[in-house]
Protein backbone atom coordinates (compact mmCIF):
# COMPACT_ATOMS: atom_id res chain seq x y z
CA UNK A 1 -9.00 -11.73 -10.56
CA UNK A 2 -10.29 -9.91 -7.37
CA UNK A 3 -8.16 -7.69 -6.08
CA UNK A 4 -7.91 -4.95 -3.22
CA UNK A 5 -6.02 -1.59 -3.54
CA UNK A 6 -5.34 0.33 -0.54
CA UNK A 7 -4.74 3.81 -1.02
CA UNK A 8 -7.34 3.59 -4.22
CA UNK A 9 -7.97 7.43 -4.31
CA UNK A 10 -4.67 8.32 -4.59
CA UNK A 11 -2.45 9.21 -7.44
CA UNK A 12 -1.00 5.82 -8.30
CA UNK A 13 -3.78 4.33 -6.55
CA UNK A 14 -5.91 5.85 -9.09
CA UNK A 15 -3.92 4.31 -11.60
CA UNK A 16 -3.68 0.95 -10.62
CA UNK A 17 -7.58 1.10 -10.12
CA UNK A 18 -8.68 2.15 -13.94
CA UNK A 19 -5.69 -0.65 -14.85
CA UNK A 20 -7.31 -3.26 -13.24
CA UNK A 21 -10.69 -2.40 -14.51
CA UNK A 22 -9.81 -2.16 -18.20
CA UNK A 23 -7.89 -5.40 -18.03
CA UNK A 24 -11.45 -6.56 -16.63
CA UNK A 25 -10.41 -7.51 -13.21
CA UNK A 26 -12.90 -7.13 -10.63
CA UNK A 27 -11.47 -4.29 -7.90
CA UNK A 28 -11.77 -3.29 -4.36
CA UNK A 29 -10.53 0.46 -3.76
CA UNK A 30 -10.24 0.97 0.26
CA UNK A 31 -10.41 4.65 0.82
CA UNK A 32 -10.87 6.95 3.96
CA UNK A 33 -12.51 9.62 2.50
CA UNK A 34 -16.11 9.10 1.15
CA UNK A 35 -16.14 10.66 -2.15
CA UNK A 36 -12.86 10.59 -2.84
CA UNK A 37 -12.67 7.65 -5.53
CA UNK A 38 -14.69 9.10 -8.55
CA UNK A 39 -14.51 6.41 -10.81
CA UNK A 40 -18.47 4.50 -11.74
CA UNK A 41 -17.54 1.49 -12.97
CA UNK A 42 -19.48 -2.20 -12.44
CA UNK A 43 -16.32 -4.21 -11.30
CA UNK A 44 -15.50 -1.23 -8.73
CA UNK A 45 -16.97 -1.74 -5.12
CA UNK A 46 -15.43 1.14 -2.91
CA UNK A 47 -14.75 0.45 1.29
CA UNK A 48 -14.87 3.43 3.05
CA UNK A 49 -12.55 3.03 6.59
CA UNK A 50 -9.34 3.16 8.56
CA UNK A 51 -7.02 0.33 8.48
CA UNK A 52 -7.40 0.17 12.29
CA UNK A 53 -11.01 -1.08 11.47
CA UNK A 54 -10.61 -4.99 11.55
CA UNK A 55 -14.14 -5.50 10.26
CA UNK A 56 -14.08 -3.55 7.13
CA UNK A 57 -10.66 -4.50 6.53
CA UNK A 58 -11.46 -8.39 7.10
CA UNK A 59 -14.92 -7.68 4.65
CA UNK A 60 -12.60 -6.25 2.01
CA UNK A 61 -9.95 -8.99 1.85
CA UNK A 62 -11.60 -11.87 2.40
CA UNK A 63 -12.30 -14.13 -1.06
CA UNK A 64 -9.95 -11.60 -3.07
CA UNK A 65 -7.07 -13.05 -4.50
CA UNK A 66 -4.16 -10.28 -3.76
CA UNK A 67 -3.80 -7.03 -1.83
CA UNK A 68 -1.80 -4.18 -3.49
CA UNK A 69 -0.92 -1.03 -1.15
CA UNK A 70 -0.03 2.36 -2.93
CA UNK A 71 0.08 3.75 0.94
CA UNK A 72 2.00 6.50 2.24
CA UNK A 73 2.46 8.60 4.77
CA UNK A 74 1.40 12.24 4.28
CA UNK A 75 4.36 14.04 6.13
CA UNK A 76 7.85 14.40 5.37
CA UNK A 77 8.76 15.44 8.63
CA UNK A 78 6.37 13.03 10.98
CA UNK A 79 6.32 9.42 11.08
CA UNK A 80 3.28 8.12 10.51
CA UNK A 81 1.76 5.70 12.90
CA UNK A 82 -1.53 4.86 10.84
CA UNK A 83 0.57 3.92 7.45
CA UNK A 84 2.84 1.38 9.75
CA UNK A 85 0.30 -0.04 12.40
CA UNK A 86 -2.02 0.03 9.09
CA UNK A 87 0.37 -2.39 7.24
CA UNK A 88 0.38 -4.69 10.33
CA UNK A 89 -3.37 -4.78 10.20
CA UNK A 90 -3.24 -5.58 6.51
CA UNK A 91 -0.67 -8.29 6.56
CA UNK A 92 -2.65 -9.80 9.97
CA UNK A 93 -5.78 -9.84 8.11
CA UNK A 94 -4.25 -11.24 4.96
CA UNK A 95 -2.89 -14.08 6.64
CA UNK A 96 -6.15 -14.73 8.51
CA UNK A 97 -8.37 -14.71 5.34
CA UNK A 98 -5.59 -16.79 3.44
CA UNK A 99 -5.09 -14.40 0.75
CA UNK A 100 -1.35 -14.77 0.22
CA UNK A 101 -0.35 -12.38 -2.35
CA UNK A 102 0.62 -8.86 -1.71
CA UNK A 103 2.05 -6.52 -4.50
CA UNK A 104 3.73 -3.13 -2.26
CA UNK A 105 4.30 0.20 -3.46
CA UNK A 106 7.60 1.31 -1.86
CA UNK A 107 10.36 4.30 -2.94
CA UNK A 108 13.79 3.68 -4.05
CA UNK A 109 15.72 4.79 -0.83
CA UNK A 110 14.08 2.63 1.36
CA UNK A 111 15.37 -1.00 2.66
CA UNK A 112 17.97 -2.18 1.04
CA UNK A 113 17.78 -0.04 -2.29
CA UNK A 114 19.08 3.18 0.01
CA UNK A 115 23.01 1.68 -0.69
CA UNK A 116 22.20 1.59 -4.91
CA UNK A 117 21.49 5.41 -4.42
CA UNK A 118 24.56 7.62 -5.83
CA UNK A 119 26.82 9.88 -2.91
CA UNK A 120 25.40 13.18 -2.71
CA UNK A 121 22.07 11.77 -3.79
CA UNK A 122 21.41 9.69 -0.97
CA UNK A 123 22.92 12.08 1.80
CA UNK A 124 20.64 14.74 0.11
CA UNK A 125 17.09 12.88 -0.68
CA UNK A 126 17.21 9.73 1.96
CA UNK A 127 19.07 11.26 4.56
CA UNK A 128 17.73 14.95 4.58
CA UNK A 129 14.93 15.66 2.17
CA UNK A 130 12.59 12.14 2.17
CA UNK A 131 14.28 10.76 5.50
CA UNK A 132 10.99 10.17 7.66
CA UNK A 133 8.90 8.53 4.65
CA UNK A 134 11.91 6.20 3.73
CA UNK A 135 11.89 5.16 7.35
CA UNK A 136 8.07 4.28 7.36
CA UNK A 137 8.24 2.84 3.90
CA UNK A 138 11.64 1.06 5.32
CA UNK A 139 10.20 -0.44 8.57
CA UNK A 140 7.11 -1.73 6.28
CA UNK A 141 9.30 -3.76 4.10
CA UNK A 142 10.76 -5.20 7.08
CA UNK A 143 7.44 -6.02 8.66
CA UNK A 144 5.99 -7.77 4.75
CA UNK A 145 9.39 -9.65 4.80
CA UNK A 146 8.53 -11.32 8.14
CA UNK A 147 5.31 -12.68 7.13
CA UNK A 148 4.05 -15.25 5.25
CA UNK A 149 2.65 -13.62 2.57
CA UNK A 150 4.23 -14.33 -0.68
CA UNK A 151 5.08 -10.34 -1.41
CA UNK A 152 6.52 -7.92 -4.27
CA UNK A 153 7.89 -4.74 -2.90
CA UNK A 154 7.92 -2.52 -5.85
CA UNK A 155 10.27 0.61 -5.86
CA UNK A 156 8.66 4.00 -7.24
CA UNK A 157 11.52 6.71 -8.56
């Protein structure tokens, strides 16, 4: 399998990158920092961009067979534009390139699974402490469920 993973040089990005490789699938890490994904492996190609960048987004996608994001803003007290508008441009390009499948990397608190969260917990971490990431993570779930890629949102504790 050929995959893409968005976010590669982070800390579950990292992860899901030497998974995929031991299990002998061939992997795409999209990064923004050159330098930043030290892995040397023969089934790794690294993209260095912006999810604003259709062309290197489009390059990376296209002939893979699923996306996986492990995204996220890098503020708890600013929205962040790129992470949302990035989605858009990930799902848009997905779509285009007919790769269908989509495995996100959300947080328990956001969408729907904010009303399973115990009273003070929620008031405490989704209201006050993790408020603006919930939201972004929140509005991308909404965004994924209105495509048509088939999609797992997965929810990190």
């Amino acid at each position: 399998m050929k995959i893409v993973v968005f976010g590669a040089n982070g800390k579950t990005g990292l992860q899901i990158v030497k998974q995929a490789l031991e299990k002998g699938h061939e992997v795409i890490g999209f990064i923004r920092t050159p330098g930043s994904l030290m892995i040397d492996h023969p089934n790794l190609k690294i993209t260095v961009g912006n999810l604003n960048e259709k062309l290197k987004l489009r390059d990376a996608i296209s002939g893979t067979d699923a996306c996986i994001s492990a995204l996220g803003g890098n503020s708890i007290t600013k929205r962040s534009d790129d992470f949302t508008n990035g989605i858009d441009s990930v799902i848009n390009t997905m779509e285009k390139e007919g790769v269908s499948r989509l495995i996100y990397l959300s947080s328990i608190g956001a969408g729907e699974s904010r009303l399973i969260m115990p009273q003070p917990g929620r008031f405490i971490i989704a209201d006050l402490l993790l408020r603006v990431p919930l939201a972004d993570h929140s509005d991308n779930e909404k965004r994924i469920a209105n495509s048509k890629l088939r999609c797992n949102v997965v929810k990190l504790v």
